[in-house]
N, C-alpha and C. Protein backbone atom coordinates (compact mmCIF):
# COMPACT_ATOMS: atom_id res chain seq x y z
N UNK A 1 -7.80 71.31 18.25
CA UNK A 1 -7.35 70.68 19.46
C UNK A 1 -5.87 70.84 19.72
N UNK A 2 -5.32 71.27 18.97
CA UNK A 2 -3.63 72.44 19.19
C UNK A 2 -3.64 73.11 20.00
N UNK A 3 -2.13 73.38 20.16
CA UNK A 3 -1.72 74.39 20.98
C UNK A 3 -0.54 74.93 20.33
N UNK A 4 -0.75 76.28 20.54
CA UNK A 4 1.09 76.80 19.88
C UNK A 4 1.67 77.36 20.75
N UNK A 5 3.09 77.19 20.92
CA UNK A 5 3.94 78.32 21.39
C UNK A 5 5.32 78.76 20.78
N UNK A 6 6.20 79.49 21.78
CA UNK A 6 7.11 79.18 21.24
C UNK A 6 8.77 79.89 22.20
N UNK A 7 9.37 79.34 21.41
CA UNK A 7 10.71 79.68 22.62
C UNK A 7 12.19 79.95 21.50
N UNK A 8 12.47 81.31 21.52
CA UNK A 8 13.74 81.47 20.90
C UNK A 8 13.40 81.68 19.38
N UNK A 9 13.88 81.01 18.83
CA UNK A 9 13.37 80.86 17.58
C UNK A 9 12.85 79.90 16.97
N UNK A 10 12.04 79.30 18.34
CA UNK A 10 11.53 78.11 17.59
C UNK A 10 9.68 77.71 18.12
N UNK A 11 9.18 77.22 16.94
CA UNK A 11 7.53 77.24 17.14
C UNK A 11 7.28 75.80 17.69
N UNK A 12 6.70 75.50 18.72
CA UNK A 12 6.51 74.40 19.15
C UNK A 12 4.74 73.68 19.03
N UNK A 13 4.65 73.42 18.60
CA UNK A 13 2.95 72.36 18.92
C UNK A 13 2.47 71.46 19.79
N UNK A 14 1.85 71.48 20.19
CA UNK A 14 1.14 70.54 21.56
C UNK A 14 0.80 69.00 20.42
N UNK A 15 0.85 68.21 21.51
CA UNK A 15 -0.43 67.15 20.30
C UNK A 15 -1.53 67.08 20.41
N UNK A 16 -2.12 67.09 19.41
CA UNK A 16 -4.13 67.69 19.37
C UNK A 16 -4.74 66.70 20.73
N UNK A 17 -5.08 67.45 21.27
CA UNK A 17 -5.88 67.62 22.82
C UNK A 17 -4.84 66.69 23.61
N UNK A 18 -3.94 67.26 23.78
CA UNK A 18 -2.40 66.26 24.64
C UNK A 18 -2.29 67.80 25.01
N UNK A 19 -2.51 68.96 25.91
CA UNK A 19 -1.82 70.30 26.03
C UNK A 19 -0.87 70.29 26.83
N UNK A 20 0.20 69.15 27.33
CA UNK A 20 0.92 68.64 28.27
C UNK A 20 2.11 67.83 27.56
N UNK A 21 1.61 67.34 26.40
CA UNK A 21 2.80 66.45 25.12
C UNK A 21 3.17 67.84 23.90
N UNK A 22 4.31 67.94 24.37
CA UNK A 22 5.41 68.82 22.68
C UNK A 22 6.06 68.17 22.29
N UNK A 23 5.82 67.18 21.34
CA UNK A 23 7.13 66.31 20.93
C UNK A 23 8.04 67.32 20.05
N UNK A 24 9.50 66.60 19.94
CA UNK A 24 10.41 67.79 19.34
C UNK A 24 10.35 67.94 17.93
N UNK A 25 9.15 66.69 17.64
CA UNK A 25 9.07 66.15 16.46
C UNK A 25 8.57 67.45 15.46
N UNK A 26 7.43 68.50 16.17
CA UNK A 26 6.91 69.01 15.81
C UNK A 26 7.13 70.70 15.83
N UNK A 27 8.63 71.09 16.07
CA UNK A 27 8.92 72.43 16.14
C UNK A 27 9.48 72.62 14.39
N UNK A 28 9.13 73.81 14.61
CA UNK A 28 9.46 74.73 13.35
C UNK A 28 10.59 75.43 13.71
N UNK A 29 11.69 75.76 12.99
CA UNK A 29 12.42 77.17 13.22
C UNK A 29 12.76 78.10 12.56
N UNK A 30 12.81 79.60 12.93
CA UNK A 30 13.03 80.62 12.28
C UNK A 30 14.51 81.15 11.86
N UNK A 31 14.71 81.98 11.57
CA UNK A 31 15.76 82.33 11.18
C UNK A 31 16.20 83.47 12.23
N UNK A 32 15.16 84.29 12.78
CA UNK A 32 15.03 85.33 13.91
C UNK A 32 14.69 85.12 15.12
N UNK A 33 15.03 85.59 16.03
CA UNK A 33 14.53 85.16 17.48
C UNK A 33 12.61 85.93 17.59
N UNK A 34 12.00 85.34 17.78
CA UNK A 34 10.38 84.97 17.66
C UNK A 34 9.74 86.23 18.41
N UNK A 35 9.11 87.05 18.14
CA UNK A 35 8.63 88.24 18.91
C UNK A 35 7.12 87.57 19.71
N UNK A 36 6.55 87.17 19.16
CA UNK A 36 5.30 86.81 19.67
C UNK A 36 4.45 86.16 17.97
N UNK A 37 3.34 85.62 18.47
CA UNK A 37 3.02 84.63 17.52
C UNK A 37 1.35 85.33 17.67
N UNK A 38 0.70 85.03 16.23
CA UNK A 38 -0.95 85.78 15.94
C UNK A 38 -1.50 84.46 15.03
N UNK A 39 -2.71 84.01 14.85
CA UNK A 39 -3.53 82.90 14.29
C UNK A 39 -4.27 83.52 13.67
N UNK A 40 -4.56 83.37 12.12
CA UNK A 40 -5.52 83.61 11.47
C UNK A 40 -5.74 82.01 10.60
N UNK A 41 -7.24 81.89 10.54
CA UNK A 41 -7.61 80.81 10.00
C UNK A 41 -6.82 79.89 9.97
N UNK A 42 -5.63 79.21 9.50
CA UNK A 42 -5.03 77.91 9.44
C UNK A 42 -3.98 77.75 9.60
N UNK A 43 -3.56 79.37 9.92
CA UNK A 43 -2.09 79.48 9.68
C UNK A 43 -1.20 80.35 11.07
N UNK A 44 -0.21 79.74 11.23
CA UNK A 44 -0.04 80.94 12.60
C UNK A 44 0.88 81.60 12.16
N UNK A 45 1.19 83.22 12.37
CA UNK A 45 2.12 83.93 11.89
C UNK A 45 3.32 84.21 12.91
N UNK A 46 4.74 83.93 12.97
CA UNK A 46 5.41 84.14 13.32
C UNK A 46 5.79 85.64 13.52
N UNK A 47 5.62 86.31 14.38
CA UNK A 47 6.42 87.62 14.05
C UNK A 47 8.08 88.28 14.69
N UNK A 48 8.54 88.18 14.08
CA UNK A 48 9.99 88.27 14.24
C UNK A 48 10.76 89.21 14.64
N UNK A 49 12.12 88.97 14.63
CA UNK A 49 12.83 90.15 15.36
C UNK A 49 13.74 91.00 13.46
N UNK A 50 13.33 89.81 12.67
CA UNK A 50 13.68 89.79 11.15
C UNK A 50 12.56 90.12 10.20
N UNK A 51 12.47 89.30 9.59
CA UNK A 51 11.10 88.71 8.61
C UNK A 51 10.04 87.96 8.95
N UNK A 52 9.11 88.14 9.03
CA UNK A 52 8.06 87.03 9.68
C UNK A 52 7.40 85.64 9.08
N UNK A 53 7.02 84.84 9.60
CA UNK A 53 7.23 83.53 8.92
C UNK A 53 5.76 83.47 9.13
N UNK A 54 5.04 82.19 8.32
CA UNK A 54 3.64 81.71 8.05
C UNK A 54 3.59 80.18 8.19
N UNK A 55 3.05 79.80 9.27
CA UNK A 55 3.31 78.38 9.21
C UNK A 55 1.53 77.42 9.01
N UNK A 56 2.09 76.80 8.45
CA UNK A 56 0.38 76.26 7.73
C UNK A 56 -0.01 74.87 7.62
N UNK A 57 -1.43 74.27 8.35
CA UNK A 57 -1.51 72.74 8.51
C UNK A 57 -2.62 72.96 8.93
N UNK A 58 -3.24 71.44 9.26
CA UNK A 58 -4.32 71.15 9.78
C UNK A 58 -4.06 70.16 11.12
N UNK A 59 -2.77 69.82 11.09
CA UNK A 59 -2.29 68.86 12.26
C UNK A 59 -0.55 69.35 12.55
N UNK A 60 -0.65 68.61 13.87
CA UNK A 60 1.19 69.27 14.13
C UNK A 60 1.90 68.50 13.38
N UNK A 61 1.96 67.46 13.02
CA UNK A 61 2.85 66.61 11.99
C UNK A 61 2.87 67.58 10.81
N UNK A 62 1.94 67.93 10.21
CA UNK A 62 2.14 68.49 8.67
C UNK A 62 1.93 70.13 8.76
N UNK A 63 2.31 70.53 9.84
CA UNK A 63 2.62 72.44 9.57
C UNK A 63 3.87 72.30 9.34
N UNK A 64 4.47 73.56 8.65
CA UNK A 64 4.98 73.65 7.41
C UNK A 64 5.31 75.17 7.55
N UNK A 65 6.38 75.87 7.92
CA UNK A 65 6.63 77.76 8.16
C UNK A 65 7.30 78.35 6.45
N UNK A 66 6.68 78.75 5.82
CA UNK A 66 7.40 79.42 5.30
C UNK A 66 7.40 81.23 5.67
N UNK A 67 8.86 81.33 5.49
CA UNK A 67 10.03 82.88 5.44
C UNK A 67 8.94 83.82 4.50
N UNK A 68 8.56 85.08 5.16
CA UNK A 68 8.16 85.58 4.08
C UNK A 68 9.18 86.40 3.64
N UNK A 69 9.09 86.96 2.18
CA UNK A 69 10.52 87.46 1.76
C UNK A 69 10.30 89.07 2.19
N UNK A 70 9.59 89.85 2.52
CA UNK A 70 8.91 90.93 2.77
C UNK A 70 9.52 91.14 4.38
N UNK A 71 10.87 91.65 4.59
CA UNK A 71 11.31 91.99 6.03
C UNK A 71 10.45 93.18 6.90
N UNK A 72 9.65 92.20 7.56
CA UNK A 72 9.05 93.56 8.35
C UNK A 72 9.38 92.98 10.03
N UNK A 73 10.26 93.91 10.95
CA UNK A 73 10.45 93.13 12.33
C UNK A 73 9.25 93.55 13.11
N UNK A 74 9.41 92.65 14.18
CA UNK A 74 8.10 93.07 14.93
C UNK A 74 8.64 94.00 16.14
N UNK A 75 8.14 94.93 16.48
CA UNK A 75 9.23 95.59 17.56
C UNK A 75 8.41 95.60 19.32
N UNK A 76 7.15 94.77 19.11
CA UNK A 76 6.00 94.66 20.51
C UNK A 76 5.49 93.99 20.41
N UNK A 77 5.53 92.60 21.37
CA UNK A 77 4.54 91.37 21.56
C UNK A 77 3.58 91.75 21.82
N UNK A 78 3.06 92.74 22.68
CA UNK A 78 1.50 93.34 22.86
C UNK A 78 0.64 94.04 21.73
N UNK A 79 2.35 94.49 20.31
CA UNK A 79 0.89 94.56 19.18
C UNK A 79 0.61 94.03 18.52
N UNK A 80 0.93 92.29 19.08
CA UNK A 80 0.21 91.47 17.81
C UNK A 80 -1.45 91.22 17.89
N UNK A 81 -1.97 91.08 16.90
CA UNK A 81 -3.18 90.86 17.13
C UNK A 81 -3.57 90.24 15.85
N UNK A 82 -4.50 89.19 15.84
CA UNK A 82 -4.97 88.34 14.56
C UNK A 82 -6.49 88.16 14.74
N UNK A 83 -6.99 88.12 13.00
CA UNK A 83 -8.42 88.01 13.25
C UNK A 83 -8.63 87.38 11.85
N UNK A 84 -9.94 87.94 11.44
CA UNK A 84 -9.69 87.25 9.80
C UNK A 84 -8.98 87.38 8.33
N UNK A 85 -8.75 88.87 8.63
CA UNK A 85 -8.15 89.64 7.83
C UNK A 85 -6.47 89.06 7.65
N UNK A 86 -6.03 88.71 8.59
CA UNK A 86 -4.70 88.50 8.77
C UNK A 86 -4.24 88.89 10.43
N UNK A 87 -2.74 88.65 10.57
CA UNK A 87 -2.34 89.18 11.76
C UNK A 87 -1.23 90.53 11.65
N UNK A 88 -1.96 91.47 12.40
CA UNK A 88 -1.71 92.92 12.56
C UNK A 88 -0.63 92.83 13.76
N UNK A 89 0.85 93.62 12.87
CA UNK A 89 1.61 94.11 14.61
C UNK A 89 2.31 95.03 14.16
N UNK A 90 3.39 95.72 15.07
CA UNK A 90 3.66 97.07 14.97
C UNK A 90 4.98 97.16 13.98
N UNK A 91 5.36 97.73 13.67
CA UNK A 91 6.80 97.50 13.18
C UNK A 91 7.73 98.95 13.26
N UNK A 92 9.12 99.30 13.06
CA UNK A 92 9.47 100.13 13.34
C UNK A 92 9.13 101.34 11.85
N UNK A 93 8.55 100.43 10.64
CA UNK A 93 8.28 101.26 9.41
C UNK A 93 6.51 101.34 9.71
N UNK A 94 6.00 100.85 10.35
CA UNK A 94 4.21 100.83 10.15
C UNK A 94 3.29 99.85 11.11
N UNK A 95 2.56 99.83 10.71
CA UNK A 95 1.26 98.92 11.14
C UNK A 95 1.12 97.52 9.95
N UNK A 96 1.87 96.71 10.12
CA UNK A 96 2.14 95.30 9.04
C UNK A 96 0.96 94.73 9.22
N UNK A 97 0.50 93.84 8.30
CA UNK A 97 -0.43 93.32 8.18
C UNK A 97 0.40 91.80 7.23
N UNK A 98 -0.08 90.80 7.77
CA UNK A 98 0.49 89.67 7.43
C UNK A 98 -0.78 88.42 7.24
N UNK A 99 -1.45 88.13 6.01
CA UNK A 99 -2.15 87.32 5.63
C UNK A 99 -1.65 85.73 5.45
N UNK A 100 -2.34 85.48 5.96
CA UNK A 100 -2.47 83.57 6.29
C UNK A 100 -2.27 82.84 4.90
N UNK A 101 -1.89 83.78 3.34
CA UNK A 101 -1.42 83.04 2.50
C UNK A 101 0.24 83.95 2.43
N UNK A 102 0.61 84.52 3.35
CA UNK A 102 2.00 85.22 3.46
C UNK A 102 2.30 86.57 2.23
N UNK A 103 1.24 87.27 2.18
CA UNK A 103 0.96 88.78 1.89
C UNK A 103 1.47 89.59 2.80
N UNK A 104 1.99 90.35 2.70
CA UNK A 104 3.01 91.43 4.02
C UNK A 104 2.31 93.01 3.16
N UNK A 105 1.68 93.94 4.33
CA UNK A 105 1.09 94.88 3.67
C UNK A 105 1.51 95.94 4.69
N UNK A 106 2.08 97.39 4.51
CA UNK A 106 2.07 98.39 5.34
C UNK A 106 0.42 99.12 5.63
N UNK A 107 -0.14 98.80 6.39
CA UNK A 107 -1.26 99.13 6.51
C UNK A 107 -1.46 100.84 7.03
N UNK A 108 0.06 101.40 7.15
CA UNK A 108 -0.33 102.71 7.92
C UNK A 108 0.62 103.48 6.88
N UNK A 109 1.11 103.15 5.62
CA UNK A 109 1.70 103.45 4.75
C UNK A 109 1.15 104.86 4.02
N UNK A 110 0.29 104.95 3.65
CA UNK A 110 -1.25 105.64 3.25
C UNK A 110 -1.20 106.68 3.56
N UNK A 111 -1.49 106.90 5.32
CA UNK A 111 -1.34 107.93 6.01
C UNK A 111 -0.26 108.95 6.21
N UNK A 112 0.96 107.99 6.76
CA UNK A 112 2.33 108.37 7.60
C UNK A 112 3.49 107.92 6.95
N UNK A 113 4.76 109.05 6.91
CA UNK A 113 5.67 108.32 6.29
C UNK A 113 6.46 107.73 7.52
N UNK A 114 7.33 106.45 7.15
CA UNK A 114 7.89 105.73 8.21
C UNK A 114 8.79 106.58 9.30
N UNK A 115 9.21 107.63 8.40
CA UNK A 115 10.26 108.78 9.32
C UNK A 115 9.32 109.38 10.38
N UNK A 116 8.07 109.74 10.05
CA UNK A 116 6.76 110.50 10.75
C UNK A 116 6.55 109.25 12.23
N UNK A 117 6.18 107.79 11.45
CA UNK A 117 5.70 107.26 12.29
C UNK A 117 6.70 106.32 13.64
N UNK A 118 8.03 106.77 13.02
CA UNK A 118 9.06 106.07 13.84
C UNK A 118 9.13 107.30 15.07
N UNK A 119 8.88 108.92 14.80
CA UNK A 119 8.66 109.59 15.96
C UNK A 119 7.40 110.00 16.80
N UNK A 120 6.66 109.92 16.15
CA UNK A 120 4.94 110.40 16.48
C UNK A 120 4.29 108.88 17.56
N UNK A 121 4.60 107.37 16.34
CA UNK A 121 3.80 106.56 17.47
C UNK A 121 4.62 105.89 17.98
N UNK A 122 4.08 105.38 19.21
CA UNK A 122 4.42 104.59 19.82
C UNK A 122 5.37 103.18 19.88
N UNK A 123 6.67 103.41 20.57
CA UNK A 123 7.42 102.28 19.28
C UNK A 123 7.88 101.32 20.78
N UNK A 124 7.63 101.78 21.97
CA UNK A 124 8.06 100.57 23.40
C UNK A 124 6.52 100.10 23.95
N UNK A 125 6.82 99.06 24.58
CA UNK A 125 5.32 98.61 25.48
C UNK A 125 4.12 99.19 25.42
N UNK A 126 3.67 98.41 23.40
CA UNK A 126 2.78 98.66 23.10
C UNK A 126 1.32 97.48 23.76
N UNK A 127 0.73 98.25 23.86
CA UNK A 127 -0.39 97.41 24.13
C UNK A 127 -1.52 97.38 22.94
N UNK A 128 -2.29 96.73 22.19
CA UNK A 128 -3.24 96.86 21.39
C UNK A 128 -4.58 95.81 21.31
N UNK A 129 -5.27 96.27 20.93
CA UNK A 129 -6.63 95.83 20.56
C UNK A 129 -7.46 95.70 19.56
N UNK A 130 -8.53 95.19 19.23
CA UNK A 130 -9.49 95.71 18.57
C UNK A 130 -10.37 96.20 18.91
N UNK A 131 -10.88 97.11 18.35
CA UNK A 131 -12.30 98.18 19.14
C UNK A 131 -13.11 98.24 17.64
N UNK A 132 -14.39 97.64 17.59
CA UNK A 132 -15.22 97.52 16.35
C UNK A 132 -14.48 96.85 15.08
N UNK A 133 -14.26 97.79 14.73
CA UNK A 133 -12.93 97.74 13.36
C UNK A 133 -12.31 98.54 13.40
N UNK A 134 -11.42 98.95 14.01
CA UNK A 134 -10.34 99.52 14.77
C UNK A 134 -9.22 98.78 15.08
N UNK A 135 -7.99 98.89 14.83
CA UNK A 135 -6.94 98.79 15.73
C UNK A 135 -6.44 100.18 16.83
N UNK A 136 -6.72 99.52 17.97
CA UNK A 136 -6.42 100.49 19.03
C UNK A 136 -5.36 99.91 20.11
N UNK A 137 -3.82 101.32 19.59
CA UNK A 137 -2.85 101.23 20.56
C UNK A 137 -2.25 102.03 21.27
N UNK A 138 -1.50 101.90 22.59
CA UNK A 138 -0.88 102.38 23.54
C UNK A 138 0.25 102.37 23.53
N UNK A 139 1.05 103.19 23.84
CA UNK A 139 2.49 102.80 24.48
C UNK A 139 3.34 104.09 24.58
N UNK A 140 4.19 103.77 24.78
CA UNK A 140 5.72 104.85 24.66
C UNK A 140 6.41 105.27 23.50
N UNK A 141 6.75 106.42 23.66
CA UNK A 141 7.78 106.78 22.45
C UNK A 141 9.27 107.21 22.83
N UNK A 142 9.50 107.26 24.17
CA UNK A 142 10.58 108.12 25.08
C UNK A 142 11.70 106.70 25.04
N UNK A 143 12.41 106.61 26.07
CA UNK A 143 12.95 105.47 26.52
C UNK A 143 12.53 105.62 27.77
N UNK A 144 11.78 106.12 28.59
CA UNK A 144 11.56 105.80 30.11
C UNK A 144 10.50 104.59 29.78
N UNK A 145 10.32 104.09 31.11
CA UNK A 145 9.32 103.24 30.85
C UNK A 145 7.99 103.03 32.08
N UNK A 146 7.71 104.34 31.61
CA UNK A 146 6.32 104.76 32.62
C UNK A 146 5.29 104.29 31.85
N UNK A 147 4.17 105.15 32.27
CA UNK A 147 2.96 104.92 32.03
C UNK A 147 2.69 105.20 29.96
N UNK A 148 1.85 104.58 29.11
CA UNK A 148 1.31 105.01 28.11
C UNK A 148 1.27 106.55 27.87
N UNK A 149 2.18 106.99 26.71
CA UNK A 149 2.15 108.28 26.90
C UNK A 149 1.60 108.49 25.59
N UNK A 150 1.01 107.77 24.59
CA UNK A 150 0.72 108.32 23.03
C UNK A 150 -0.19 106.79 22.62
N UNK A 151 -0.79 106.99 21.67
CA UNK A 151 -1.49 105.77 21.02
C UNK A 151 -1.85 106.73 19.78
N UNK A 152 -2.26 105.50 18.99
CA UNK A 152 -2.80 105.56 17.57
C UNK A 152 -4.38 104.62 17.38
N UNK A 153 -5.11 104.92 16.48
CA UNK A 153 -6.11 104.18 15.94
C UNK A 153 -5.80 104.21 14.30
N UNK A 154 -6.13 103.22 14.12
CA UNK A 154 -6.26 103.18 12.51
C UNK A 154 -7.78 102.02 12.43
N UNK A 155 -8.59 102.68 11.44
CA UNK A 155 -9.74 101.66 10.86
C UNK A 155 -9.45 100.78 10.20
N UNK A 156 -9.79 100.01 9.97
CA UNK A 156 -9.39 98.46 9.26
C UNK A 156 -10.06 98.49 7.95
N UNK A 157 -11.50 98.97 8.32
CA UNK A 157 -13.15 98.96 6.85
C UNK A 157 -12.33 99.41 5.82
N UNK A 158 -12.31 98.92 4.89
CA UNK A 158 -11.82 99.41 3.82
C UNK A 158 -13.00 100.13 3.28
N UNK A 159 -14.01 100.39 3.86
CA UNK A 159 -15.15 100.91 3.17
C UNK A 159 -15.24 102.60 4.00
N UNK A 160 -14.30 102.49 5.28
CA UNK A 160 -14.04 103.83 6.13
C UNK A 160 -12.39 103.56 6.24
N UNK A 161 -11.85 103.80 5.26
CA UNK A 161 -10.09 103.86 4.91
C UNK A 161 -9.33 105.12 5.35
N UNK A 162 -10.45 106.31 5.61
CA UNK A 162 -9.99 107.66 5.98
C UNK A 162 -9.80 107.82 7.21
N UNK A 163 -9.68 107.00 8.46
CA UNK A 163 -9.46 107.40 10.02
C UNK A 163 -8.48 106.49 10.08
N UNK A 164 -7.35 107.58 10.45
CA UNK A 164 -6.35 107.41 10.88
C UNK A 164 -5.73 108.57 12.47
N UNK A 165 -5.34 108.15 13.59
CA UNK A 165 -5.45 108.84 14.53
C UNK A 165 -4.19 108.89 15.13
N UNK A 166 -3.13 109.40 15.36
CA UNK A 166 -2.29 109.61 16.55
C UNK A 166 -2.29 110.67 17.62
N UNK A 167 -2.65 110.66 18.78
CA UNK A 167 -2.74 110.99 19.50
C UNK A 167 -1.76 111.10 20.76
């Protein structure tokens, strides 16, 4: 019955089914100015312009952010995306993966080295999704800011670990 948001560097909470009451009682703050925010199971992940933070509760009184020590910035609010696995977003070294007990994983590490993937994918006004078990994204690599000119897929299955796509 929450709500999250957030402004600057700071995480704000609704009061459970109040989506109109933020007391100030109940903000968190970061150390980085806040890129966009992803929910997996209990925990919402901060993703940052720094290090990304994990904040964890069952009510707005008792969430609780901890810093993960693992600096990964987020560089596109459109590639956050969260599910059960954790919350997936872009970064200027990879495809981060950030688990709801504050695990920080290069998920595109495997494939691409960060030098490869800082020119090949997409690093402005990413857009992303999930497609099956897929992460599927869009965006720019230029500085203009036209239309989607490149995307990537990467599989998630650890049981199909071999598709990896830039396009």
């Amino acid at each position: 019955g929450m709500a999250v948001g957030w402004r600057g560097n700071e995480i704000w909470f609704c009061e459970p089914y109040r989506p109109h009451a933020w007391p100030a009682s109940y903000v968190l703050t970061t150390e980085y100015p806040i890129v966009g925010l992803g929910v997996t199971g209990y925990s919402v992940v901060a993703a940052t312009s720094g290090a990304p933070y994990v904040a964890t509760g069952t009510a707005p009184g008792t969430m609780s952010a901890v810093k993960v020590q693992h600096s990964e910035p987020c560089n596109a609010r459109g590639s956050i995306l969260g599910n059960n696995d954790g919350v997936y977003y872009t970064s200027p070294n990879g495809l981060i993966l950030v688990t709801q007990y504050g695990s920080v994983s290069n998920t595109s590490e495997l494939w691409i080295t960060r030098e490869k993937w800082r020119n090949l994918a997409p690093q402005k006004n990413i857009r992303a999704v999930f497609l099956v078990s897929s992460y599927f994204a869009l965006g720019t690599v230029r500085d203009d800011n036209s239309v989607a000119q490149q995307g990537f897929t990467i599989e998630l299955n650890a049981n199909d670990a071999q598709s990896f796509t830039i396009w």
